[in-house]
C-alpha atoms as a PDB file:
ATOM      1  CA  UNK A   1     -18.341   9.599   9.049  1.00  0.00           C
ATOM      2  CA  UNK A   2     -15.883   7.785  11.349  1.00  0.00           C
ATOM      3  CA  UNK A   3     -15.966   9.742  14.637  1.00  0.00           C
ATOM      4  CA  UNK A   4     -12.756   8.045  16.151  1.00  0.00           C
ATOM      5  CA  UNK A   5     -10.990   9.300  13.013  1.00  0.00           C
ATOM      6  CA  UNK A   6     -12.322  12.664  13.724  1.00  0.00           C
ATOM      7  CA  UNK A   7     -11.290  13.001  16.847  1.00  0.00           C
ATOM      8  CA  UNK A   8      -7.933  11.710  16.016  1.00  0.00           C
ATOM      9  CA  UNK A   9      -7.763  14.575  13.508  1.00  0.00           C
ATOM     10  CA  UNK A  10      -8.880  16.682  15.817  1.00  0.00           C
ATOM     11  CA  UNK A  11      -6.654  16.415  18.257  1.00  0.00           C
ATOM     12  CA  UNK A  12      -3.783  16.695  15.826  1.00  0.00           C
ATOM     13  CA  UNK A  13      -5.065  19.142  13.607  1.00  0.00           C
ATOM     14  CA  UNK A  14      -7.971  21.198  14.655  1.00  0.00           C
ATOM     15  CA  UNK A  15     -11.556  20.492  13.582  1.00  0.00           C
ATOM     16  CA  UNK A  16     -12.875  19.071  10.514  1.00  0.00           C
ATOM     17  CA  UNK A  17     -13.641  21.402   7.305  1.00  0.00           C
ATOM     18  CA  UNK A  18     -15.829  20.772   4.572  1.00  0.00           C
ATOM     19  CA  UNK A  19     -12.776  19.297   2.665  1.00  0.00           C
ATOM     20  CA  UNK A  20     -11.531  17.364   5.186  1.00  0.00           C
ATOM     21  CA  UNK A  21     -15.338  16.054   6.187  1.00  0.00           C
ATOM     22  CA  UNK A  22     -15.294  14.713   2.235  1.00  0.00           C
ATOM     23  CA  UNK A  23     -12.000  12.981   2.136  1.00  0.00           C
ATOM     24  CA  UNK A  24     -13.031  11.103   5.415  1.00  0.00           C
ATOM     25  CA  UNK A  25     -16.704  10.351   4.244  1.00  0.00           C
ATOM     26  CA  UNK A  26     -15.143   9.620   0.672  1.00  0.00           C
ATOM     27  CA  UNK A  27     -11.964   7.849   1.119  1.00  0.00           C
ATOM     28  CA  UNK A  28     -11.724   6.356   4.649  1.00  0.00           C
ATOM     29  CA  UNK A  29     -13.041   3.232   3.531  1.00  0.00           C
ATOM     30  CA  UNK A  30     -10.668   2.603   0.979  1.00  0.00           C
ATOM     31  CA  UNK A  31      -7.936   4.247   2.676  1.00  0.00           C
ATOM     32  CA  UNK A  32      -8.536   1.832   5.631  1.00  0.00           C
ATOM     33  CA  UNK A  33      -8.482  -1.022   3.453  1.00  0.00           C
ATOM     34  CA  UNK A  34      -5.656  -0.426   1.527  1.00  0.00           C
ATOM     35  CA  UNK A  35      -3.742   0.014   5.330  1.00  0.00           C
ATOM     36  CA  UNK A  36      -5.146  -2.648   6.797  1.00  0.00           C
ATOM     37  CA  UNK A  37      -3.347  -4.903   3.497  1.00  0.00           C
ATOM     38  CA  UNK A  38       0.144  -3.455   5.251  1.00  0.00           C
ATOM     39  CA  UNK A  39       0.399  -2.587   8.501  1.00  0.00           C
ATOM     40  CA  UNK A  40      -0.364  -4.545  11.689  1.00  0.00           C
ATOM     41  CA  UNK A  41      -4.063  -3.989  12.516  1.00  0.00           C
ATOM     42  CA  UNK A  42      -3.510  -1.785  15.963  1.00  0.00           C
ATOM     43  CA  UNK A  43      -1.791   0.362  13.710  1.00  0.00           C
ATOM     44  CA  UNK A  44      -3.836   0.755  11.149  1.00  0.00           C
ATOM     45  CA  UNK A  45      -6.511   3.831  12.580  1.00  0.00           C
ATOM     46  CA  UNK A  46      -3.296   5.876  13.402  1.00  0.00           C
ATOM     47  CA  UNK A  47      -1.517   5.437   9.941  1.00  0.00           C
ATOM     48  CA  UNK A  48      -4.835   6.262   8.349  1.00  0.00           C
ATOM     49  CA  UNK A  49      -4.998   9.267  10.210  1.00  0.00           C
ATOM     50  CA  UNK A  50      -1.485  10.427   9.534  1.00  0.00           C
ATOM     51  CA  UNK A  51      -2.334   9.921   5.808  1.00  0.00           C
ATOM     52  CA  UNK A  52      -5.586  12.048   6.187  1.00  0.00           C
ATOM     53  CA  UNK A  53      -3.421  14.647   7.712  1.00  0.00           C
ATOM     54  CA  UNK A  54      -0.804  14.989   5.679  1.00  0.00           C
ATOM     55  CA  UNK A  55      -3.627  15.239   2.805  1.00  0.00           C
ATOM     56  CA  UNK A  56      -5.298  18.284   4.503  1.00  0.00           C
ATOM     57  CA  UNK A  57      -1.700  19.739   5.167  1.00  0.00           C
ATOM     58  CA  UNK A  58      -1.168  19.257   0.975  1.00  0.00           C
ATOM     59  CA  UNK A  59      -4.157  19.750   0.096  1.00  0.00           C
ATOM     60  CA  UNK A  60      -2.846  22.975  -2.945  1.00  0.00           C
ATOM     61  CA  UNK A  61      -1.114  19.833  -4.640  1.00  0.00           C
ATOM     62  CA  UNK A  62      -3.987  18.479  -5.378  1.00  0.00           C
ATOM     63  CA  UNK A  63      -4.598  18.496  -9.356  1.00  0.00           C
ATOM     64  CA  UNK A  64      -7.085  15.914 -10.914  1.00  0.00           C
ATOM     65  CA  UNK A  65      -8.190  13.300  -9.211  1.00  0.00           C
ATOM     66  CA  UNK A  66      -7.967  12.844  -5.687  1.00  0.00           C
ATOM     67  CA  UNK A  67      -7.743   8.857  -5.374  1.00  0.00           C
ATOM     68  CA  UNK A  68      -4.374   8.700  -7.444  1.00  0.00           C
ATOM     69  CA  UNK A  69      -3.198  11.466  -5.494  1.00  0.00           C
ATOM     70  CA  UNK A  70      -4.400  10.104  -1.526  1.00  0.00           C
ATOM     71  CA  UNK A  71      -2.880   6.805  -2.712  1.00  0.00           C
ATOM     72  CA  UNK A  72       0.024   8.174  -3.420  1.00  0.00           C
ATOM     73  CA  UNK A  73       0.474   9.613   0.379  1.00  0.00           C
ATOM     74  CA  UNK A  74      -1.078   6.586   1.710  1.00  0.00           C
ATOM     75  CA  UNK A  75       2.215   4.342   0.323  1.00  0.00           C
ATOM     76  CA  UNK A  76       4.683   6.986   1.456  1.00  0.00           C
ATOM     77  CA  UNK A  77       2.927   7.425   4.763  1.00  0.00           C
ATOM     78  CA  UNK A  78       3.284   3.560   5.242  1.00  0.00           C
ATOM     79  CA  UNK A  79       6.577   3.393   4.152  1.00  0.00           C
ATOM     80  CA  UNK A  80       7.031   5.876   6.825  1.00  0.00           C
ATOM     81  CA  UNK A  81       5.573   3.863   9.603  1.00  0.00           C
ATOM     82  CA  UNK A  82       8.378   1.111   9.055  1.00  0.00           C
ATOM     83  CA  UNK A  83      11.118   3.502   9.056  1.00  0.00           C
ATOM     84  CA  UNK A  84       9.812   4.567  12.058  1.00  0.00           C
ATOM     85  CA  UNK A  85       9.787   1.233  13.678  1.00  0.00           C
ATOM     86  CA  UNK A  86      12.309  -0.486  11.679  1.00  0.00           C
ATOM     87  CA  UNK A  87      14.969  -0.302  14.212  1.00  0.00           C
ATOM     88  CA  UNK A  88      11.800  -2.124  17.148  1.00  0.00           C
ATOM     89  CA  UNK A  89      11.317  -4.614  14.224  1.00  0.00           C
ATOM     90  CA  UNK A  90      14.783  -5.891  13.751  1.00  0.00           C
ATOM     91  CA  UNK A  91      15.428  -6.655  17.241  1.00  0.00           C
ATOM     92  CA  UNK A  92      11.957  -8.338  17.576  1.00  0.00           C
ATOM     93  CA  UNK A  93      12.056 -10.766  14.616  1.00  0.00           C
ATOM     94  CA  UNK A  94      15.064 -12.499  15.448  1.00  0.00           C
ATOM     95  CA  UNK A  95      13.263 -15.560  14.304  1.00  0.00           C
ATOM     96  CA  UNK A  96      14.613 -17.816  11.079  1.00  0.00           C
ATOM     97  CA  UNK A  97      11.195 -18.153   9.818  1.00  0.00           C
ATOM     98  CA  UNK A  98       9.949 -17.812   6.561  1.00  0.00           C
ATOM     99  CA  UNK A  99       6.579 -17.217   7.509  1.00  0.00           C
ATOM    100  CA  UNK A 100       4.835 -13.808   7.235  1.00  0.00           C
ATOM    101  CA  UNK A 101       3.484 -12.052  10.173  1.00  0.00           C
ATOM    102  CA  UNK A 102       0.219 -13.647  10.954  1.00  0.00           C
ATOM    103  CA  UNK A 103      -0.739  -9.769  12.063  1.00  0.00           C
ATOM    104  CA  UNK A 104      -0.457  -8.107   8.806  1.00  0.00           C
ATOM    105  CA  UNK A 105      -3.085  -9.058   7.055  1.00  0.00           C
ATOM    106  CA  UNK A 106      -2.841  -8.572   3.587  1.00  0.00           C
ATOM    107  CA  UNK A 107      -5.789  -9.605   1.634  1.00  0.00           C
ATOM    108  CA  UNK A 108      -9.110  -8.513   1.394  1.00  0.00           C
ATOM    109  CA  UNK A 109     -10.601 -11.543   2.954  1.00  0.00           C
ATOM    110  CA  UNK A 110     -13.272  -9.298   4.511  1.00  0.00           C
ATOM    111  CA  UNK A 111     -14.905  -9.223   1.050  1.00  0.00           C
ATOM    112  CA  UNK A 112     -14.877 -11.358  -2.203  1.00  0.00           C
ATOM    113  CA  UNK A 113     -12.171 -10.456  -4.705  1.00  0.00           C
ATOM    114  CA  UNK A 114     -14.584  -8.355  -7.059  1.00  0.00           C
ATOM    115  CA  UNK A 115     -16.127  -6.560  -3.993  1.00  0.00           C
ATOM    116  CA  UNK A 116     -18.969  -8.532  -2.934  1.00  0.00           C
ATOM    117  CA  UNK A 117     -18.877  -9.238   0.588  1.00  0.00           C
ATOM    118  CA  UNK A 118     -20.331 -12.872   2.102  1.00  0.00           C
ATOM    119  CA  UNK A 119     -23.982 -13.160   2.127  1.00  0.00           C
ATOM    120  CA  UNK A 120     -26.495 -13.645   4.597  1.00  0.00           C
ATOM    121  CA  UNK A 121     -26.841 -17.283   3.598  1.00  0.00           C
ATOM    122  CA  UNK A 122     -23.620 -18.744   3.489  1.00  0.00           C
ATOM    123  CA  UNK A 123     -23.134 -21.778   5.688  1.00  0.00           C
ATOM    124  CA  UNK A 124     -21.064 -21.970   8.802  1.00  0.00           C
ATOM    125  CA  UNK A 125     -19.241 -24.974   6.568  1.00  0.00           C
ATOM    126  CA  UNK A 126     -18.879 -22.328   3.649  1.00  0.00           C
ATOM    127  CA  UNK A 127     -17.621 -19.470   6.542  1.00  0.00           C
ATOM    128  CA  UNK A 128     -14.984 -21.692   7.475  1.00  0.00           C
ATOM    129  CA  UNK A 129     -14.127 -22.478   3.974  1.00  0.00           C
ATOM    130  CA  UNK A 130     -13.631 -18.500   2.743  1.00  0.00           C
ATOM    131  CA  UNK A 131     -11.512 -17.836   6.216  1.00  0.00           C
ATOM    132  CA  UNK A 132      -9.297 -21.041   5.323  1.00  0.00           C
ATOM    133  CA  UNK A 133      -8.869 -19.602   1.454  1.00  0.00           C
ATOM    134  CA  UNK A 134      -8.344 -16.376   2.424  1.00  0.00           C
ATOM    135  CA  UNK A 135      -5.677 -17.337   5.384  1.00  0.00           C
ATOM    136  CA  UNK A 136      -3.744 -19.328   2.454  1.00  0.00           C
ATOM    137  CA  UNK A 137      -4.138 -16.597   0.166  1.00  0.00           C
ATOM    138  CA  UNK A 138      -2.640 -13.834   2.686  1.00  0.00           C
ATOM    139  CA  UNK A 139       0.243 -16.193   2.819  1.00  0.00           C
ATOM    140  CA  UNK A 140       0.797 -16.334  -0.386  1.00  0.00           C
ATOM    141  CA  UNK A 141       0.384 -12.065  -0.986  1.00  0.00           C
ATOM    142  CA  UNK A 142       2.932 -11.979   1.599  1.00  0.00           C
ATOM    143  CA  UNK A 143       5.905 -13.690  -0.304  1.00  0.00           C
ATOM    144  CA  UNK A 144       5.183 -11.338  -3.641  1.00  0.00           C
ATOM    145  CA  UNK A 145       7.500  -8.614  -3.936  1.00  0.00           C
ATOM    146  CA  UNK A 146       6.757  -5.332  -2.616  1.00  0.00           C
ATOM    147  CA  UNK A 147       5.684  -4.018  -6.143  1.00  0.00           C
ATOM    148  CA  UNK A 148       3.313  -6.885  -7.162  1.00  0.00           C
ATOM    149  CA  UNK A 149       1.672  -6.728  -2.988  1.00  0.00           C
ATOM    150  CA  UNK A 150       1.030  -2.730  -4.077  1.00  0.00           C
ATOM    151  CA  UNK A 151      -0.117  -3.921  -7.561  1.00  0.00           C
ATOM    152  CA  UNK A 152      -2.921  -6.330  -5.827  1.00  0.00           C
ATOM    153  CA  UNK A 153      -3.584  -3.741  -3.639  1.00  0.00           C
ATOM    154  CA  UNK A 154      -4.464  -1.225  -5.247  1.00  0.00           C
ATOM    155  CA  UNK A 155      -6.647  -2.705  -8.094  1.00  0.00           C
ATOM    156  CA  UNK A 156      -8.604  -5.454  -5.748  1.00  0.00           C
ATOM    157  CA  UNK A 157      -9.024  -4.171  -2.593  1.00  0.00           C
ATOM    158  CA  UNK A 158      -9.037   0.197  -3.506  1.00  0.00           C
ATOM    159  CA  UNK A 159     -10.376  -0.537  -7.148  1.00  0.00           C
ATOM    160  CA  UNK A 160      -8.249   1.916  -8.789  1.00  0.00           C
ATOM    161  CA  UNK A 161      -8.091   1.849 -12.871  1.00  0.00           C
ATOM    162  CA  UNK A 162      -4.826   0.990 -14.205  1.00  0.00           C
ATOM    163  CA  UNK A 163      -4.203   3.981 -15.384  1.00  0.00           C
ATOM    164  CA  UNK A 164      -4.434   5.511 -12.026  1.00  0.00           C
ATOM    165  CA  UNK A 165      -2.146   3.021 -10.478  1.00  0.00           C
ATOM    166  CA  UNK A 166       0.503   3.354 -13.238  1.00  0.00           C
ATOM    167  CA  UNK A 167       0.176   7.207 -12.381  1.00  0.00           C
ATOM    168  CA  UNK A 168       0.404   6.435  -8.849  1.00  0.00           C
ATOM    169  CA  UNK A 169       3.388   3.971  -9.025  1.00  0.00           C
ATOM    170  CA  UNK A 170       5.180   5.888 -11.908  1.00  0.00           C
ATOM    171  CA  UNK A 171       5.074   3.572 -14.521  1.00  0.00           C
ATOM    172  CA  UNK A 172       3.595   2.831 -17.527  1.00  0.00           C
ATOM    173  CA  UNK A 173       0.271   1.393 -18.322  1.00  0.00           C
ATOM    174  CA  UNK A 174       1.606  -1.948 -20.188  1.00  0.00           C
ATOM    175  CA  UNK A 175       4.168  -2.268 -17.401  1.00  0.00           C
ATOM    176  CA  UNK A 176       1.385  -2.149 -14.459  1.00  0.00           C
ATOM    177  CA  UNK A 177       0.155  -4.535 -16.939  1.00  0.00           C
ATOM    178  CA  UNK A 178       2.588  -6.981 -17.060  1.00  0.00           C
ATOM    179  CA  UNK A 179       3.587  -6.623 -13.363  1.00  0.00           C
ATOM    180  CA  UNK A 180      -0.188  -7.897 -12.416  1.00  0.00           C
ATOM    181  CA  UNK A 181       0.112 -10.349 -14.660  1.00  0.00           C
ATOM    182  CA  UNK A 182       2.946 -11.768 -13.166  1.00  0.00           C
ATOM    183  CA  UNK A 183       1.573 -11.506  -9.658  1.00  0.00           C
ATOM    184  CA  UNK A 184      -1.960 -13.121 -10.423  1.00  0.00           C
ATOM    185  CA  UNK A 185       0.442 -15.852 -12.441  1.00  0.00           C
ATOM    186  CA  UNK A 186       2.148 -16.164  -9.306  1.00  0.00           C
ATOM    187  CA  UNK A 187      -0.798 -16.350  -6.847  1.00  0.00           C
ATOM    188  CA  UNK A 188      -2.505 -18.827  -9.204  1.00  0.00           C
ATOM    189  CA  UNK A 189       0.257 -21.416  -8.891  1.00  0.00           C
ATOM    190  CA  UNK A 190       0.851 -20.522  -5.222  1.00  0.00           C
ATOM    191  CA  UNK A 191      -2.663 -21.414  -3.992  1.00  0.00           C
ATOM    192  CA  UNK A 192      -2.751 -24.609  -6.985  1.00  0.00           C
ATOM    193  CA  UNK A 193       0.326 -25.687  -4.820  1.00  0.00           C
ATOM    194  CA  UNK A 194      -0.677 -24.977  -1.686  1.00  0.00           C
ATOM    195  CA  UNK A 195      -4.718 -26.740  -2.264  1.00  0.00           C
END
C-alpha cells in the first residue's frame, strides 16, 4: 500500500477503512498512471489523492464495477485541477510555441505499450533507444485531441475494455471504436513522419 498516499488521506479524511485500504491497494497503480498521462508530475500524488477522496466521499454511487466508475472521477477530478490553475497557466505560457509541455508526460514510456516493462537485459544502446521513442511518441499524444489522448489512455496505459471506456466516456462501443482508430491512424503517421 502506498503510505504517502495514506497519509495524504489521512490528513484530509481520517484513517483508512477496509474500503478505502482496497481502492488504494487495487487502483493506485492505475490511477497513478492514468494521472501521471495528464498532469505535471509534482502534481500528480495530490490529484490522485483528491480522486481517492472524492471516491470514499461517493462511495453509495458505486454500482458495478468500480474501474469504470474511479475512472470516471479520475477525468473530472483532472479536469478540475486545470480549472483550478487555469487562470496561473495563462499568464505563464505566454510563449508562441507549438510544443507541448515537456512536464506532462503523457505516454506510458515507463512500460511497453502491451504492459511489459524493459527487461533486465536490455542494452544501455537499446535504453537510450526506448527513452528517444517514447520522448517522440509523448509529442505526438500531445497534439491528439483531448478525446483521442483519453481514448489512449485509458485502453494502453489503465487497460480498460472498450466497453468500459465507452461507459466511462458516454459513448457507444463502435464510436470508442472508431475514435481509437483514428488516433492510432494518427500516431502511426506521426511517428512514420517524425522517424
Amino acid at each position: 500500500m502506498n503510505t504517502h498516499l495514506q497519509r495524504q488521506t489521512r490528513q484530509k479524511g481520517g484513517a483508512l477503512d477496509t474500503f478505502e485500504a482496497r481502492l488504494v491497494d487495487e487502483y493506485f497503480s492505475r490511477l497513478h498512471a492514468y494521472v501521471r498521462m495528464r498532469v505535471p508530475a509534482q502534481d500528480c500524488d495530490d490529484v490522485v489523492a483528491e480522486i481517492l477522496l472524492r471516491a470514499i466521499q461517493r462511495r453509495e454511487q458505486l454500482r458495478g464495477e468500480a474501474a469504470p466508475w474511479l475512472f470516471a472521477i479520475a477525468r473530472s477530478q483532472v479536469a478540475e485541477h486545470y480549472r483550478k490553475k487555469e487562470p496561473a497557466m495563462r499568464l505563464e505560457d505566454t510563449s508562441t510555441s507549438s510544443d507541448p509541455p515537456a512536464s506532462v508526460p503523457l505516454a506510458p514510456c515507463g512500460r511497453g505499450v502491451r504492459g511489459e516493462g524493459a527487461g533486465a537485459e536490455a542494452t544501455p544502446l537499446e535504453q537510450l533507444e526506448k527513452a528517444e521513442f517514447c520522448a517522440r511518441l509523448q509529442r505526438q499524444i500531445a497534439v491528439l485531441p483531448e478525446i483521442e489522448r483519453d481514448v489512449i489512455a485509458l485502453k494502453f496505459t489503465d487497460g480498460l475494455s472498450n466497453t468500459q471506456i465507452a461507459e466511462l466516456l458516454g459513448i457507444t462501443p463502435n464510436h470508442l471504436g472508431v475514435l481509437l482508430h483514428r488516433a492510432l491512424t494518427k500516431l502511426k503517421h506521426a511517428m512514420s513522419a517524425d522517424a
